[in-house]
Protein backbone atom coordinates (compact mmCIF):
# COMPACT_ATOMS: atom_id res chain seq x y z
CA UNK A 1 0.00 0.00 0.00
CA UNK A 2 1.56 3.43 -0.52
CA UNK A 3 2.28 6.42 1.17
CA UNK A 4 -1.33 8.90 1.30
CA UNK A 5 0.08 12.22 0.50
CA UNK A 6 -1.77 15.18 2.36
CA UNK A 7 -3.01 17.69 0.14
CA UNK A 8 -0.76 20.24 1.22
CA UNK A 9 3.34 20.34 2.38
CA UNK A 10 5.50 22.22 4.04
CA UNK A 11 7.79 22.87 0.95
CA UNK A 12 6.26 23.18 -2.48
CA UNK A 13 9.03 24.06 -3.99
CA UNK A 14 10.75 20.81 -5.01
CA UNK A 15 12.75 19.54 -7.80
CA UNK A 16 10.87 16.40 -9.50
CA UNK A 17 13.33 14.01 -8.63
CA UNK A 18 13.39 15.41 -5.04
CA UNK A 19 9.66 14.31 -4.67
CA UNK A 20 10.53 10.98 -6.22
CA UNK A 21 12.74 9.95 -3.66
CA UNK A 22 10.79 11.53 -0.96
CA UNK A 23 7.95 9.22 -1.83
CA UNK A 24 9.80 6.57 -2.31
CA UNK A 25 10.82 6.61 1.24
CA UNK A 26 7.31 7.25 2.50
CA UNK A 27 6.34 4.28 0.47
CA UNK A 28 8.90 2.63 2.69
CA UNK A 29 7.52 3.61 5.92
CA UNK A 30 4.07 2.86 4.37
CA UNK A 31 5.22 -0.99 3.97
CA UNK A 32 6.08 -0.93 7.92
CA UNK A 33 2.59 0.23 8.49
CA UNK A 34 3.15 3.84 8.42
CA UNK A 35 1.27 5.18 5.66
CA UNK A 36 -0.63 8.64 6.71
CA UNK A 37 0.92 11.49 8.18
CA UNK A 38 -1.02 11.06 11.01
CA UNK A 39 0.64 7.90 11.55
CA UNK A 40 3.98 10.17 11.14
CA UNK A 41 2.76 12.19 13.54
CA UNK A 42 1.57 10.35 16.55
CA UNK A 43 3.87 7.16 16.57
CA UNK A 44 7.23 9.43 16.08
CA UNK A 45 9.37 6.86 18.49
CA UNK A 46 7.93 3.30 16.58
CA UNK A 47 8.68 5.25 13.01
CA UNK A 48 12.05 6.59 14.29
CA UNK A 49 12.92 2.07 14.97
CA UNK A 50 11.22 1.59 11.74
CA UNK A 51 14.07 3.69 10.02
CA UNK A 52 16.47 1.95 12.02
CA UNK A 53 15.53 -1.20 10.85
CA UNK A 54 15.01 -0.61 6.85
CA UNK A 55 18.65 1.31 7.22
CA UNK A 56 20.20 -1.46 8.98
CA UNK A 57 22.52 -0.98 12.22
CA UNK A 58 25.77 0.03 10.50
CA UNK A 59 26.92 3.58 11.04
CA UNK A 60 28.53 4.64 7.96
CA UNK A 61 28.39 8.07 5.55
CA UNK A 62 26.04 6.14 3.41
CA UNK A 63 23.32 4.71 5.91
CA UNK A 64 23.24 8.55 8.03
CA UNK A 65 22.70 10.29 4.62
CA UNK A 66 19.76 7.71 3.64
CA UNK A 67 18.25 8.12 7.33
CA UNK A 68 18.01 11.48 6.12
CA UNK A 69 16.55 11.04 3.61
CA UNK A 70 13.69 9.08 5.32
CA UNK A 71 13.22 12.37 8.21
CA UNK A 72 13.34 15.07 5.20
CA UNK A 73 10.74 13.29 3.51
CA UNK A 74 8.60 13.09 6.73
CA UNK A 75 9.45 16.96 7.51
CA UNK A 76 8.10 17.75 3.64
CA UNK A 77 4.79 16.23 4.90
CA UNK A 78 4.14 16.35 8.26
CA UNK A 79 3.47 19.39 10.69
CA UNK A 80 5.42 18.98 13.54
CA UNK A 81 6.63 21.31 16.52
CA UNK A 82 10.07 22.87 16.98
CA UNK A 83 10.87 19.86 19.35
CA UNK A 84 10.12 16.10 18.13
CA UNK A 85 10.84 12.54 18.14
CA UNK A 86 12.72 12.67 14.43
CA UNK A 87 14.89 16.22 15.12
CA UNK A 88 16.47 14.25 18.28
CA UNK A 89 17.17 11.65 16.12
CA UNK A 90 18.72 13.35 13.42
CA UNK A 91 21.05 15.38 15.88
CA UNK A 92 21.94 12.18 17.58
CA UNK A 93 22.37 9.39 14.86
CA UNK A 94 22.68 11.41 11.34
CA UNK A 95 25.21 13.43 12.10
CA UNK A 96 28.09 14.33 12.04
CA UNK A 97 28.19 14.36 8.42
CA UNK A 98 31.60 13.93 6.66
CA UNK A 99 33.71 14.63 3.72
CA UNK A 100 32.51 12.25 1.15
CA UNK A 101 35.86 9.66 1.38
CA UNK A 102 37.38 10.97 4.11
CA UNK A 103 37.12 11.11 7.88
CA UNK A 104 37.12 15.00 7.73
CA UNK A 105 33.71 16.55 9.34
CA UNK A 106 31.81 19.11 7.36
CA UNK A 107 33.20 23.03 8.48
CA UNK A 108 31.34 26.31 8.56
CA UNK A 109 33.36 28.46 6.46
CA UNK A 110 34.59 30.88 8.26
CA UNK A 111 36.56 28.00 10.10
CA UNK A 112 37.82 26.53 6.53
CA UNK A 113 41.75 26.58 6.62
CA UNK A 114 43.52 25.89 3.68
């Protein structure tokens, strides 16, 4: 069964191929059982082990970046306050994010040395 998209988002302004992966990882959370927003909304913690489990346990570049990929697609539909289940898990287990093939964390700029 897939994913019910609401009528409206919280971002119109997508590319195309944004959407299409978006929904392809709400489709994913629909086969788990999650397929409304209100579903999104009200079982934050059981969705949050749900993306655990379709992303597997390893902790690489790879697996954080598709975890979020899997909360921005819930953020583009679902209203949610300031402080939630999916924002704690993001600080906590999709970051830091790194230098594609390196160990190097990600820099603001004014901190970039040469």
């Amino acid at each position: 069964m897939p994913f019910i998209l609401p009528d409206t988002f919280q971002k119109e302004e997508l590319a195309e191929s944004t959407k299409k992966v978006y929904k392809g990882k709400l489709n994913a959370l629909a086969r788990e059982g999650y397929d409304t927003v209100d579903k999104l909304i009200t079982k934050q913690s059981d969705v949050v082990e749900a993306i655990k489990k379709i992303t597997t346990a390893e902790d690489s570049e790879l697996i954080r970046n598709t975890r979020r990929y899997f909360l921005s697609a819930i953020f583009w539909v679902a209203d949610l306050p300031k402080k939630n289940a999916y924002h704690v898990y993001w600080q906590k287990e999709c970051l830091p994010m790194k230098v594609a093939g390196t160990e190097n964390k990600w820099v603001k700029k004014s901190k970039f040395k040469d």
